[in-house]
Protein backbone atom coordinates (compact mmCIF):
# COMPACT_ATOMS: atom_id res chain seq x y z
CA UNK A 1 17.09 -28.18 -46.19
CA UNK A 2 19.98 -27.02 -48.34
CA UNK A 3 18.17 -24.69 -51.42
CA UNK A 4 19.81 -26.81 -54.43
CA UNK A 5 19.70 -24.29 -57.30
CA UNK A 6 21.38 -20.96 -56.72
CA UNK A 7 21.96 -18.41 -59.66
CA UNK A 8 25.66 -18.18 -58.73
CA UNK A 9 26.37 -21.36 -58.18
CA UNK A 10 23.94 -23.67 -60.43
CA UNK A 11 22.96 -27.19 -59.48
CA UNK A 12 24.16 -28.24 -55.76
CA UNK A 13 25.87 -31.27 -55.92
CA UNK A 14 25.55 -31.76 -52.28
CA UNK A 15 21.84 -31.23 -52.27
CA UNK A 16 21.47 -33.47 -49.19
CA UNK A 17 24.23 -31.53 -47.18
CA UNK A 18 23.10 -31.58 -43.21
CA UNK A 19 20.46 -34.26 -43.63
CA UNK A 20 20.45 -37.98 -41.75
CA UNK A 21 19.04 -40.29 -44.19
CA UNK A 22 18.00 -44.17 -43.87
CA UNK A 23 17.99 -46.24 -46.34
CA UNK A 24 15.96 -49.13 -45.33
CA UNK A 25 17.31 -52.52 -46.76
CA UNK A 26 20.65 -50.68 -47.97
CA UNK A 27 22.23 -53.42 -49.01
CA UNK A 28 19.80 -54.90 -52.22
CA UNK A 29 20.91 -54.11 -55.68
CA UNK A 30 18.07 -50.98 -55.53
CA UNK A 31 19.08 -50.28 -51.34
CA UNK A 32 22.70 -49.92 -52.08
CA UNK A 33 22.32 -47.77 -55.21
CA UNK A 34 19.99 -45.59 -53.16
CA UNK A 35 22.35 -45.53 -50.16
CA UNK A 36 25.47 -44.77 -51.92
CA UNK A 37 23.85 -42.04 -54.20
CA UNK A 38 22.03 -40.54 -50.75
CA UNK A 39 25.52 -40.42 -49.89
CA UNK A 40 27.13 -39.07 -52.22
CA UNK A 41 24.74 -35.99 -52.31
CA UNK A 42 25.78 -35.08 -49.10
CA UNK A 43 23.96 -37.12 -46.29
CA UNK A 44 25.20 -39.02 -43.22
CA UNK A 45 23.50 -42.43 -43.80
CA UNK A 46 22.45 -45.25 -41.69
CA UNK A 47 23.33 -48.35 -43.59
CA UNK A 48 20.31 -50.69 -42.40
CA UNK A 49 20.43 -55.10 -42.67
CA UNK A 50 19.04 -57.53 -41.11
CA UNK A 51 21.52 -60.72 -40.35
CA UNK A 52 24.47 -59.62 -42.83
CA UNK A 53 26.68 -57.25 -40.61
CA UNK A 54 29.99 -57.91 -42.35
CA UNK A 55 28.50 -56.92 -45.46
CA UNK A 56 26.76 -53.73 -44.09
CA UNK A 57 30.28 -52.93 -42.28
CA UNK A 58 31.83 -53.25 -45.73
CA UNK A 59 29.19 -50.74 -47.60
CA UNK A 60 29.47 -48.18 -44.61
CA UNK A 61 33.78 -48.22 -44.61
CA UNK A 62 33.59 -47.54 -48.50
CA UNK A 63 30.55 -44.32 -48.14
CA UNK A 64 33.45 -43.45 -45.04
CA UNK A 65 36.03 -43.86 -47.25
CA UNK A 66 34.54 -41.50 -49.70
CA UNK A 67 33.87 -38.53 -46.99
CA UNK A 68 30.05 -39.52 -45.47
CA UNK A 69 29.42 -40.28 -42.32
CA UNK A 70 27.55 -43.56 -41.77
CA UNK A 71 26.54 -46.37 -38.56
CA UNK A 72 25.38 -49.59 -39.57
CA UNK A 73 22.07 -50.58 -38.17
CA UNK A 74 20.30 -53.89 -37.36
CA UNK A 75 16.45 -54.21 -37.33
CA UNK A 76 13.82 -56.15 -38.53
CA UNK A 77 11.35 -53.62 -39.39
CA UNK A 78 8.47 -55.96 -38.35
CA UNK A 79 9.13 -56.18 -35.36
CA UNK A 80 7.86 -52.10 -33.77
CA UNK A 81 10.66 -52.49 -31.10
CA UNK A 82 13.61 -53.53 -32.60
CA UNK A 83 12.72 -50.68 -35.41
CA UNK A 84 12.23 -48.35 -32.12
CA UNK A 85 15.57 -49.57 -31.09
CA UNK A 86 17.06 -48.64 -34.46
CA UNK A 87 16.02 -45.10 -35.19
CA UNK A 88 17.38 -44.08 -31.53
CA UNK A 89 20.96 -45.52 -32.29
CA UNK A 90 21.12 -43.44 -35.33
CA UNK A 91 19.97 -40.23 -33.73
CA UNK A 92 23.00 -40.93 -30.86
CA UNK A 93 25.13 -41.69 -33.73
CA UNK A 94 24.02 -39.45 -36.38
CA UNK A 95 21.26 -37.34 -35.47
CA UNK A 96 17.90 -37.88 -35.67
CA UNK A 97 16.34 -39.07 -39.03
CA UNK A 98 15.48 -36.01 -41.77
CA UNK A 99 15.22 -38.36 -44.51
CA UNK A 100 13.55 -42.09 -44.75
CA UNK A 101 14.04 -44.28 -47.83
CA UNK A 102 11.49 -46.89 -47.17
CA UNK A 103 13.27 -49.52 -49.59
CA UNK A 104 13.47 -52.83 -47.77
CA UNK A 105 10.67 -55.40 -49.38
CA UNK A 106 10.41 -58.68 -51.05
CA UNK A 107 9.10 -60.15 -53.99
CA UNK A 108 6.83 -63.40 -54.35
CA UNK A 109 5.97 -65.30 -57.38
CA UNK A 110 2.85 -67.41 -56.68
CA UNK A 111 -0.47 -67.97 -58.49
CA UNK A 112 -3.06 -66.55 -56.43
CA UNK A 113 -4.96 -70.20 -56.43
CA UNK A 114 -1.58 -71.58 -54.55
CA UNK A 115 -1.05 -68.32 -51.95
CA UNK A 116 -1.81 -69.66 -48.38
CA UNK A 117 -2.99 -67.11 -45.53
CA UNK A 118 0.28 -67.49 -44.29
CA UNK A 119 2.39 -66.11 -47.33
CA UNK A 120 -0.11 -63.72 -48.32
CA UNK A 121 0.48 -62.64 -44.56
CA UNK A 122 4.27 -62.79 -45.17
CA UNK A 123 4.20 -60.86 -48.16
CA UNK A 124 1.86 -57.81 -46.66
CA UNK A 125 4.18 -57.93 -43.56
CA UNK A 126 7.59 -57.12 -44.91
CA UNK A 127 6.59 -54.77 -47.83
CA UNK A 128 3.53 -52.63 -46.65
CA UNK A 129 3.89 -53.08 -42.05
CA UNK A 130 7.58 -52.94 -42.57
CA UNK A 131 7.02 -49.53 -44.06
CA UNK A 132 4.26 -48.31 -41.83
CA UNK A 133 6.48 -49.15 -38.38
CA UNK A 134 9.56 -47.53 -40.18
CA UNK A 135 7.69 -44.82 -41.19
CA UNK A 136 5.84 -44.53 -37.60
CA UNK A 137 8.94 -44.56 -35.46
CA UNK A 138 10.62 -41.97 -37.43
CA UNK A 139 8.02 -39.54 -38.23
CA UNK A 140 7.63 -38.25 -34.39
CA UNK A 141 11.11 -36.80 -34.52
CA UNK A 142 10.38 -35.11 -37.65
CA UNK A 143 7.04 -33.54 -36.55
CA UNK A 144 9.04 -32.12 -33.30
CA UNK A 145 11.65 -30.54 -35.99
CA UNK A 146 9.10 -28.94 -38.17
CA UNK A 147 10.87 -31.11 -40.98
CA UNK A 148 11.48 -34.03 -43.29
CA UNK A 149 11.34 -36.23 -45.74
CA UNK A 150 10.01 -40.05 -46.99
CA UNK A 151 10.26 -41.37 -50.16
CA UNK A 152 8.57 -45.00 -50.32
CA UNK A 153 9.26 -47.56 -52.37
CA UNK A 154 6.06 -48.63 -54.18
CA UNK A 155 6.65 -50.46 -57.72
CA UNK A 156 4.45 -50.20 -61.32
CA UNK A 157 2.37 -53.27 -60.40
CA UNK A 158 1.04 -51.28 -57.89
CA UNK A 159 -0.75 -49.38 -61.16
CA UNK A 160 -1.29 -52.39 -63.55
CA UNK A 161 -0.79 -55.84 -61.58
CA UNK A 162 0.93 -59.29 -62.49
CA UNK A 163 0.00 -62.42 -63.08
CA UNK A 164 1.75 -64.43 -60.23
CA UNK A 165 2.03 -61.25 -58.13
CA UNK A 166 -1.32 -60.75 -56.42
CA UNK A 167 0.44 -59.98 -53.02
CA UNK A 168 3.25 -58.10 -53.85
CA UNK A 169 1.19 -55.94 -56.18
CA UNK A 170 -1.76 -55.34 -53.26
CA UNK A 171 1.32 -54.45 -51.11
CA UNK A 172 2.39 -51.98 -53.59
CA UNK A 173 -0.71 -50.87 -53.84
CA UNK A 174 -1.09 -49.90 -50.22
CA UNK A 175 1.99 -47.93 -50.02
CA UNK A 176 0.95 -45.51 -52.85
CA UNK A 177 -1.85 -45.16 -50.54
CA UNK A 178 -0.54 -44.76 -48.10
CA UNK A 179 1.94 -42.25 -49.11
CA UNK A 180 -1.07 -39.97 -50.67
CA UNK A 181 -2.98 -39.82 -47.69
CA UNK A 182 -0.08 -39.51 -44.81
CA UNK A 183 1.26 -36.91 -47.39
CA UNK A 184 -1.99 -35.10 -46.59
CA UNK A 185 -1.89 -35.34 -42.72
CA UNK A 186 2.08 -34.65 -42.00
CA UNK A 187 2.43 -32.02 -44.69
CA UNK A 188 3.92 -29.15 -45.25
CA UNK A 189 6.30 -30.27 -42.40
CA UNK A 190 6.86 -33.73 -43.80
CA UNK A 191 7.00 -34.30 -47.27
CA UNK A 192 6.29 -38.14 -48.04
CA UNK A 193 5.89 -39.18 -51.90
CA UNK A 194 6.53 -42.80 -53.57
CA UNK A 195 8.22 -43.76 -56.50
CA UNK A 196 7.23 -46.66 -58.83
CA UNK A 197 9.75 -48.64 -61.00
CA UNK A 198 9.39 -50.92 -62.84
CA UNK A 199 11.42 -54.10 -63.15
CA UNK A 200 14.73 -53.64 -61.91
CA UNK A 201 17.86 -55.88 -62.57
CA UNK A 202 18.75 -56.12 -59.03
CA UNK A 203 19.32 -59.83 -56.68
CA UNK A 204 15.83 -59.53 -55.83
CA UNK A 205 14.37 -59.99 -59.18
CA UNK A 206 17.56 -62.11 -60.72
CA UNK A 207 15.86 -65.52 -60.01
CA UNK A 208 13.13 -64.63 -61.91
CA UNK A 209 14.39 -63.18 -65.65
CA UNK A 210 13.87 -65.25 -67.75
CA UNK A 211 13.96 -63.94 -71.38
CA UNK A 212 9.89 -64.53 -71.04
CA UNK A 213 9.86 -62.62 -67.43
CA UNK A 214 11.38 -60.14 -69.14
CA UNK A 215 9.55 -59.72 -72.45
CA UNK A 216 5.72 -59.99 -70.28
CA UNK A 217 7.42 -57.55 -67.36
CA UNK A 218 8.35 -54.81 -70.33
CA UNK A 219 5.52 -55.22 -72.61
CA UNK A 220 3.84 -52.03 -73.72
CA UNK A 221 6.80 -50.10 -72.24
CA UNK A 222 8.65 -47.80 -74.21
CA UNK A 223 11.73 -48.87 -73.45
CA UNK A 224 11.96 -52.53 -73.72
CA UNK A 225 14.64 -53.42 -70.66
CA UNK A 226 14.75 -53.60 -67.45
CA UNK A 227 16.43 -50.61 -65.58
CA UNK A 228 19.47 -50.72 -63.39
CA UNK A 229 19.60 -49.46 -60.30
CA UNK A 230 21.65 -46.50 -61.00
CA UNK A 231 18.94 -44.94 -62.67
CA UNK A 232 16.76 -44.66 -59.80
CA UNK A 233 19.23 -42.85 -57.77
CA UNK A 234 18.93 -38.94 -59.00
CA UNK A 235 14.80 -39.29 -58.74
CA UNK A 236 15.38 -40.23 -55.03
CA UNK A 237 17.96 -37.58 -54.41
CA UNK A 238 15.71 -35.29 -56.26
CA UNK A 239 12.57 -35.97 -54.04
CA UNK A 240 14.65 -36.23 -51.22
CA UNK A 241 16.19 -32.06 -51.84
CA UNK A 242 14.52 -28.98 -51.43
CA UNK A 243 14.42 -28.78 -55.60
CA UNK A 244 11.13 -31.16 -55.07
CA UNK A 245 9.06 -28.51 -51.97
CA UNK A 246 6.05 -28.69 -54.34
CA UNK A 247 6.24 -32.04 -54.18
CA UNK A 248 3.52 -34.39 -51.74
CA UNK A 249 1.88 -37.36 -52.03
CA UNK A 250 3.12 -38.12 -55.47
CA UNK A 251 4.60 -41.26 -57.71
CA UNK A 252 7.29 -40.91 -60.00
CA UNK A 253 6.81 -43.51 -62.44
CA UNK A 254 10.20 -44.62 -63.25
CA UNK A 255 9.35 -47.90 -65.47
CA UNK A 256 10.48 -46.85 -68.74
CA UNK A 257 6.75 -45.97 -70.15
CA UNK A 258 5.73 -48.79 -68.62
CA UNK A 259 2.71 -47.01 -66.78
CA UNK A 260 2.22 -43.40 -68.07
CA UNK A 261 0.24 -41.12 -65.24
């Protein structure tokens, strides 16, 4: 990976110069902030959906428009071979895979007393498997290059819970987990850490702010907002770059003071 601090030359604004990133669920308030910023630092990107071509079509022709080279990509990352299917057509298109933003999730609001085994199931299947068959079908190609990069989307509930959020939370949970201990069995090759916002003005969470969301989602927080996507962009560049090589199995907290670690 590029090196991006030089004496000459100061910060590289191109840190990700040479790299193939996915962005999984690019096109989410959080997905397209990552994609576009992944972008804009340099790498090709694979713009990723599920059912809303036109609109990944749109996002790719813009990062085009603005110099990167992109594909758009159709998968539903539970499903092992359409995900299969997915990181192959970026490596013909692209290259293979250097960098994974495991973004793509949902978010359920449900007292535990009222969660079925069927949404609990739901919930565990599109925010923790969804990571782990992303994460599986790309990580072969970066063993065989002696290189790489994940960054997985975890959240701050992972760290202190919700009421209403049992699932998504345990989900959470999992992938900060998970990112510690694959950290410890792909690295130094593979460098796989996790970063943990906390509430995010994005679609996902729109339905549910509320001025009370808000207030109990913020409380004890330093800064009493939500963030915008924007500012999760440079700590995901950052981990992405070879500026973060000490960097393995960590979580960035990036929840305002939310959760302190």
């Amino acid at each position: 990976m590029t090196t991006p601090w030089t004496l000459s030359s100061g910060w590289d604004p191109r840190p990700l110069a040479g790299e193939v990133a996915l962005v999984t669920g690019s096109l989410g308030g959080l997905g397209r902030a990552i994609t576009t910023g992944v972008a804009a630092a340099g790498a090709a990107v694979a713009v990723h959906h599920l059912g809303e071509r036109c609109e990944a079509e749109a996002l790719a022709a813009e990062l085009a428009e603005a110099g990167a080279r992109t594909t758009v990509v159709e998968a539903d990352l539970t499903d092992w071979d359409e995900t299969d299917a997915m990181v192959e057509r970026i490596a013909t298109d692209l290259g293979a895979v250097s960098v994974l933003v495991n973004n793509a999730g949902m978010m359920r609001q449900q007292t535990f007393a009222e969660m079925d085994l069927a949404a609990w199931r739901e919930t565990l299947s599109i925010d923790l498997d969804g990571v782990f068959i992303a994460t599986r079908q790309v990580l072969p190609g970066m063993l065989a290059a002696g290189r790489g990069v994940i960054v997985n989307v975890a959240s701050q509930l992972a760290f202190k819970g919700a009421h209403e959020y049992v699932s998504y939370s345990a989900a959470k949970g999992g992938i900060v987990s998970m990112t510690r201990a694959l950290a410890r069995e792909v690295g130094p090759a593979v460098r796989v850490n996790a970063i943990a916002p906390g509430p995010i003005e994005t679609p996902m969470t729109a339905p549910h702010t509320t001025p009370e969301w808000v207030r109990e989602r913020t409380a004890g927080a330093v800064l009493q907002r939500l963030g915008r996507p924007e500012e999760i962009v440079a700590p995901v560049v950052f981990l992405a770059s070879a500026g973060a090589e000490l960097m393995h199995g960590q979580t960035l907290h990036l929840n305002g003071g939310g959760v302190m670690a």
